[in-house]
Protein backbone atom coordinates (compact mmCIF):
# COMPACT_ATOMS: atom_id res chain seq x y z
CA UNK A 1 91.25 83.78 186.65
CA UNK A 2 88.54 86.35 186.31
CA UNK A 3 87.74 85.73 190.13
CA UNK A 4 91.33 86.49 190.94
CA UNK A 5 91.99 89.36 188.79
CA UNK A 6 88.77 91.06 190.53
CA UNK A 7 89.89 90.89 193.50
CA UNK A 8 93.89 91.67 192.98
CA UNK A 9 91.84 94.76 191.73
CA UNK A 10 90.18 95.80 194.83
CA UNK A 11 93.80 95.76 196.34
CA UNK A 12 94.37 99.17 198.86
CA UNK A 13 97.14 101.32 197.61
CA UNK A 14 99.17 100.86 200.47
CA UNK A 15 99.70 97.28 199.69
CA UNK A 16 100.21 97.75 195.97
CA UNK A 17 103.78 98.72 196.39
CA UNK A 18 106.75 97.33 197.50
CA UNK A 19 109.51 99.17 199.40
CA UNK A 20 113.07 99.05 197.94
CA UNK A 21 114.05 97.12 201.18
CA UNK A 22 115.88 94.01 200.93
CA UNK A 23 112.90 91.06 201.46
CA UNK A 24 113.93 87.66 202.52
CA UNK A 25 111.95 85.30 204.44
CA UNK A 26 113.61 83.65 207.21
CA UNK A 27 112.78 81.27 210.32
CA UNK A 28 111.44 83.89 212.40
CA UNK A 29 109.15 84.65 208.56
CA UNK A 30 109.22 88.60 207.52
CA UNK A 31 110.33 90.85 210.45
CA UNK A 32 110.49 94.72 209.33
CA UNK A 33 109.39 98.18 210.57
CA UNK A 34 105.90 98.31 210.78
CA UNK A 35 105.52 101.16 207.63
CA UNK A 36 106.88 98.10 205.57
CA UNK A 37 104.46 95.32 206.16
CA UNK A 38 101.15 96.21 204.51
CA UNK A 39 102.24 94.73 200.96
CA UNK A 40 103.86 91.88 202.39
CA UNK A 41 101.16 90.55 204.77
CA UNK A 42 99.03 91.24 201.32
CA UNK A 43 101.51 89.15 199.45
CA UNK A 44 101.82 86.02 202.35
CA UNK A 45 98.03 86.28 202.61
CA UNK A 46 97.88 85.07 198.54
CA UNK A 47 100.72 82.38 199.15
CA UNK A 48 98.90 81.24 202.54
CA UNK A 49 95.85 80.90 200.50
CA UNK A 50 97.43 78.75 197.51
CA UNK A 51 99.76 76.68 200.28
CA UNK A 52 95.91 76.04 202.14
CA UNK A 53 94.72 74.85 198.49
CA UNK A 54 98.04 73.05 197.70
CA UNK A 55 98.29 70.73 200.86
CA UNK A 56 94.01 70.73 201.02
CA UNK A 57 94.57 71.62 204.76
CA UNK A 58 94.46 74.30 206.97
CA UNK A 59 97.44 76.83 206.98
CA UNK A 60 98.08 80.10 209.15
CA UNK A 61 99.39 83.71 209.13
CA UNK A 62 100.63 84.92 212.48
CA UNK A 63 101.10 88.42 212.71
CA UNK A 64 103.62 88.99 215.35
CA UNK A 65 105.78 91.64 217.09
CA UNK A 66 106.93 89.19 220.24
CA UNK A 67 110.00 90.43 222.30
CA UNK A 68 110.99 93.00 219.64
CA UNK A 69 110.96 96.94 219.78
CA UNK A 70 107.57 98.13 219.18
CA UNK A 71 108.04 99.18 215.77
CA UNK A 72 109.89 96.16 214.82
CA UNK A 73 107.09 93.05 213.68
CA UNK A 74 106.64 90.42 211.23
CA UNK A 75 104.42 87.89 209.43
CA UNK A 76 104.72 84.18 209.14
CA UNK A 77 103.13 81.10 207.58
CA UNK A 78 101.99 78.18 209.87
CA UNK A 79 102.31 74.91 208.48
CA UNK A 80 99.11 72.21 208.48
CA UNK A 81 100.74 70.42 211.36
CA UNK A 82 101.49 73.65 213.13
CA UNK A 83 105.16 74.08 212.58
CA UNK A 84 107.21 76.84 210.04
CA UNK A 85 106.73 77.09 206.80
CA UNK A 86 108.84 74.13 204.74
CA UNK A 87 111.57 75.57 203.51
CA UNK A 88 110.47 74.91 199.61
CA UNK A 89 107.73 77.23 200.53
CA UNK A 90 109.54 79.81 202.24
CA UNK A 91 111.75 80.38 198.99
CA UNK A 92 108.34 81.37 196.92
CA UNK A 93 107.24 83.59 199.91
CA UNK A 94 110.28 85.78 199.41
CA UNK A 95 109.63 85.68 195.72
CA UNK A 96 106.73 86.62 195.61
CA UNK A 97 107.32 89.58 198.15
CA UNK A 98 109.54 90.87 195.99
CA UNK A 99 106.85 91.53 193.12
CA UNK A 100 105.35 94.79 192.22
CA UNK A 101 101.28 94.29 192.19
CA UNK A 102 101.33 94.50 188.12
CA UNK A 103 102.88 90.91 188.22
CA UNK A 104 100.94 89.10 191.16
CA UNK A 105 98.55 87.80 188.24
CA UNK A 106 100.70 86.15 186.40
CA UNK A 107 102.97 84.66 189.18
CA UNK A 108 99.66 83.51 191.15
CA UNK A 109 98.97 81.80 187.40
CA UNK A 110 102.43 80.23 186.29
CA UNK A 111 102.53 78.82 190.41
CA UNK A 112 99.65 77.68 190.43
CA UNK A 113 99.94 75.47 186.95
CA UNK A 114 103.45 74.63 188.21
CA UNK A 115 102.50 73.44 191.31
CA UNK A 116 99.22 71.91 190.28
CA UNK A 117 96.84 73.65 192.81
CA UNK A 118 93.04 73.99 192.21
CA UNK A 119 93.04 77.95 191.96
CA UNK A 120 89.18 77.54 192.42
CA UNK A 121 89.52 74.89 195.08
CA UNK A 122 89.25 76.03 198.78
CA UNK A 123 91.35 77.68 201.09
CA UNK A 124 91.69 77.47 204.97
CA UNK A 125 93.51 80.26 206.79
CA UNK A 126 93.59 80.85 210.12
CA UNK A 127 95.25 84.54 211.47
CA UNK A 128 96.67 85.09 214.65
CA UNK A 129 98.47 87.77 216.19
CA UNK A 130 100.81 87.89 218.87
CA UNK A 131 99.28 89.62 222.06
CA UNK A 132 102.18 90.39 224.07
């Protein structure tokens, strides 16, 4: 836990907080303005990590903006076999979106134990971004 903790410490303040915006992850993942993303790419960066070590595959984050208006753009979670996020999964990425940094610790903890991942284990994550 200490390795965690050190580096949920180093967080940058922008990603720290989270907006009073409704969150909800969805097929198409996160999609918000652009001002609202930094915590929650923060926050699906943690969950892509402990999916990575859950499965003991590769997972990835695609940052994307696609067709939509320029300020409009989102995050997702690519599966090990390349499709969207299970839908088990996409349940804890809204959760833990919705936490304020203060309680990442303890929810990276408890989900860990409950799901029985190898905190310590490795982690594969690939980013992408959409270049459209």
């Amino acid at each position: 836990m200490e390795i965690m903790d050190y580096q949920l410490k180093d967080c940058p303040t922008e990603c720290k907080k989270i907006s009073d915006i409704s969150i909800s992850y969805g097929t198409s993942g996160f999609r918000y303005d652009a001002k609202y993303l930094p915590p929650i790419v923060y926050r699906v960066g943690i969950l892509a990590s402990l999916h990575s070590k859950y499965l003991n595959a590769a997972v990835g984050v695609m940052i994307t903006a696609s067709h939509n208006p320029e300020k409009d753009n989102g995050v997702k979670i690519i599966d090990s076999n390349g499709h969207m996020l299970c839908q088990e999964w996409e349940k804890y990425a809204t959760d833990i979106c919705k936490l304020g940094h203060e309680q990442l610790l303890s929810f990276i903890d408890k989900f860990s134990k409950d799901m029985n991942i190898n905190i310590l284990g490795p982690a594969t994550v690939y980013i992408g971004q959409d270049s459209r």
